[in-house]
Protein backbone atom coordinates (compact mmCIF):
# COMPACT_ATOMS: atom_id res chain seq x y z
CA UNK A 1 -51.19 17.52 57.68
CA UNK A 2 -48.18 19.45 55.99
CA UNK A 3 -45.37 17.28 57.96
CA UNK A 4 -47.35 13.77 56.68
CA UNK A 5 -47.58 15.31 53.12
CA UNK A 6 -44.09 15.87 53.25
CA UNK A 7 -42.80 12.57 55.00
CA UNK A 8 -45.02 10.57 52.82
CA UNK A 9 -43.22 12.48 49.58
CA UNK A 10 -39.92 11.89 50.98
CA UNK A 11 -40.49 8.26 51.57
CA UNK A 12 -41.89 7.59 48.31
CA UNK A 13 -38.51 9.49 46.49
CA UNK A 14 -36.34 6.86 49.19
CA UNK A 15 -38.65 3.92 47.28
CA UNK A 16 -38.37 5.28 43.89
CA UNK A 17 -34.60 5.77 44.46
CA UNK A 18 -33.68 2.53 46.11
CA UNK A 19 -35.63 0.34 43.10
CA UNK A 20 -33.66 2.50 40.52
CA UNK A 21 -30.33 1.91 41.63
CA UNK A 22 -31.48 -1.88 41.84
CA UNK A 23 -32.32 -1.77 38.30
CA UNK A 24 -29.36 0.18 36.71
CA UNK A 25 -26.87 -2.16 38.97
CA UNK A 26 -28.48 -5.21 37.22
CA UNK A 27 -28.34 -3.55 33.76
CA UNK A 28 -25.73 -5.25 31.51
CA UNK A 29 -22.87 -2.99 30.26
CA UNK A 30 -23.25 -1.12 27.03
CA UNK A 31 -21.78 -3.03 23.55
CA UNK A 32 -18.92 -2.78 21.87
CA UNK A 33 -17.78 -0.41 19.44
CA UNK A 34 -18.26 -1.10 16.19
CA UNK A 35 -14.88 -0.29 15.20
CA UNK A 36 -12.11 -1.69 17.67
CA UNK A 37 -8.34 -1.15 16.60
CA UNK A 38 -5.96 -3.91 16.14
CA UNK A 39 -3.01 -4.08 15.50
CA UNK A 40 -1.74 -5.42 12.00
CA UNK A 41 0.05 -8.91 11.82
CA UNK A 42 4.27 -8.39 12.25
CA UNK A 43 4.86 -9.81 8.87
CA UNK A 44 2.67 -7.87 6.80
CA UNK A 45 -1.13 -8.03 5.59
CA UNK A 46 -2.61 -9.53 2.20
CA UNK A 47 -2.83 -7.63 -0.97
CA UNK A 48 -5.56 -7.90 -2.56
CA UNK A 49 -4.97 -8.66 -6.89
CA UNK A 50 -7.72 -9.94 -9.27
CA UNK A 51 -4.45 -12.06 -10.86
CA UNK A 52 -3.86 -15.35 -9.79
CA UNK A 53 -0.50 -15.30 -8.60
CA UNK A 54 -0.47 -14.78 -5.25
CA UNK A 55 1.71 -11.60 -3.56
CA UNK A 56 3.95 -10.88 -0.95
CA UNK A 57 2.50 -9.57 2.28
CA UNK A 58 2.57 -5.39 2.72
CA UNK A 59 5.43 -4.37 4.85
CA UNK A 60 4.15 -2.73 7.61
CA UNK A 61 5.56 0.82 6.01
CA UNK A 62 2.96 0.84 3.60
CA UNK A 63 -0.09 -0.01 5.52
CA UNK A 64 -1.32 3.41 5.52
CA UNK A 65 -4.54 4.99 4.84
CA UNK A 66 -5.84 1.24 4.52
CA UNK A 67 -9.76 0.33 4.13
CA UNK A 68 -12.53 -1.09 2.61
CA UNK A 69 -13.42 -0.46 -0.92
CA UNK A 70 -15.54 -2.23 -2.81
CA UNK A 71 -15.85 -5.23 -0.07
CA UNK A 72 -12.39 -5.79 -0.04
CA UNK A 73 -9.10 -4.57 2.50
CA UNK A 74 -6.69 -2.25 0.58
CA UNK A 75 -4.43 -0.06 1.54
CA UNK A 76 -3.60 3.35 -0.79
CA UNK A 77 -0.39 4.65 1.06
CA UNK A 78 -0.45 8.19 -0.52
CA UNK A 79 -1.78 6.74 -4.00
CA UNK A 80 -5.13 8.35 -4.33
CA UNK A 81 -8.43 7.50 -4.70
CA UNK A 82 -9.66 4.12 -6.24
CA UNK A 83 -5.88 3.30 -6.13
CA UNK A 84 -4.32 0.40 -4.16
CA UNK A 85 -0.34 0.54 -2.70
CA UNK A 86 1.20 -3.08 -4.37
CA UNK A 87 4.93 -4.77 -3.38
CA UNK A 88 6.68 -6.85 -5.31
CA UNK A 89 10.16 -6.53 -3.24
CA UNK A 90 12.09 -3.83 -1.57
CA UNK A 91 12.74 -2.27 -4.92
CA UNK A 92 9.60 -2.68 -6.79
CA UNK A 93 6.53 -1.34 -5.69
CA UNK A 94 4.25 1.53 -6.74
CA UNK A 95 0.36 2.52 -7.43
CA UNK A 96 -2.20 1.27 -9.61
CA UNK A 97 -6.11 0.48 -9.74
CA UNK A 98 -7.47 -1.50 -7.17
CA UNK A 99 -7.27 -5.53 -7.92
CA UNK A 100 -5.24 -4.18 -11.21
CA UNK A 101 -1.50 -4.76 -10.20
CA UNK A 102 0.43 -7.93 -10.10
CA UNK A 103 4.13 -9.11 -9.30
CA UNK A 104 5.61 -10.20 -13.65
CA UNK A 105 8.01 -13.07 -14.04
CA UNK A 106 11.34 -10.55 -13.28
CA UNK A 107 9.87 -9.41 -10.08
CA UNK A 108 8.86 -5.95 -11.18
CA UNK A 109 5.36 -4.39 -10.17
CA UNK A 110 3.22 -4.64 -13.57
CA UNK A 111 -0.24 -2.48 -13.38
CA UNK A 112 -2.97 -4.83 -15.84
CA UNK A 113 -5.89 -3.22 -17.32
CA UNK A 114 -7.10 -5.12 -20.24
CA UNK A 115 -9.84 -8.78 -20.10
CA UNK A 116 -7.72 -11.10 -21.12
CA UNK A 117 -4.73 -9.96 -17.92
CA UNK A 118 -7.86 -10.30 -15.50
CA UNK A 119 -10.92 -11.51 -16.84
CA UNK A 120 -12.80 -12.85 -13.91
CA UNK A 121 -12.85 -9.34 -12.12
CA UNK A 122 -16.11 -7.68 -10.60
């Protein structure tokens, strides 16, 4: 009675075994992560500006400590918080408010505060 106990357990764990390696073989594979590194673009990424004029793309130098804030991609390069990293050319760039800086007519990196400079921002 004790040997068909046992061989009855031991062909039920061969069952239970077999069927579960069936299933996990036909599972699909886990997904993605959510976050999966790319590499930037060789020429630079966008800066983001409330202005109008449109800016030269970061060099890849600055692209650090980049994110999202506020919806939209910035990078702060050692600025601070709620402050964005902005290039104009090799010899003007700098730090001001997020969507607040913008290229003026010499080339020089000009940091706009005031409605009437932006007046459509958020």
């Amino acid at each position: 009675m004790k040997a068909s106990f046992w061989a009855l357990l031991v062909a039920a764990a061969l069952v239970c075994m077999t069927s579960l390696g069936a299933v996990a073989a036909d599972a699909s594979p886990p997904p993605p992560a959510p976050f999966t590194p790319v590499p930037p673009p060789e020429g630079g990424i966008p800066q983001f500006t409330y202005s109008w004029q449109a800016l030269p793309l970061l060099p890849r130098r600055f692209q650090n400590h980049c994110g999202f804030f506020q919806g939209h991609y910035v990078c702060a390069d050692h600025c601070g918080p709620t402050y964005q990293i902005y290039f104009c050319s090799p010899v003007s760039f700098g730090c001001c408010h997020v969507g607040h800086g913008y290229c003026g007519g010499e080339g020089g990196l000009r940091c706009g505060t005031w409605p009437f400079v932006f007046p459509f921002q958020n």
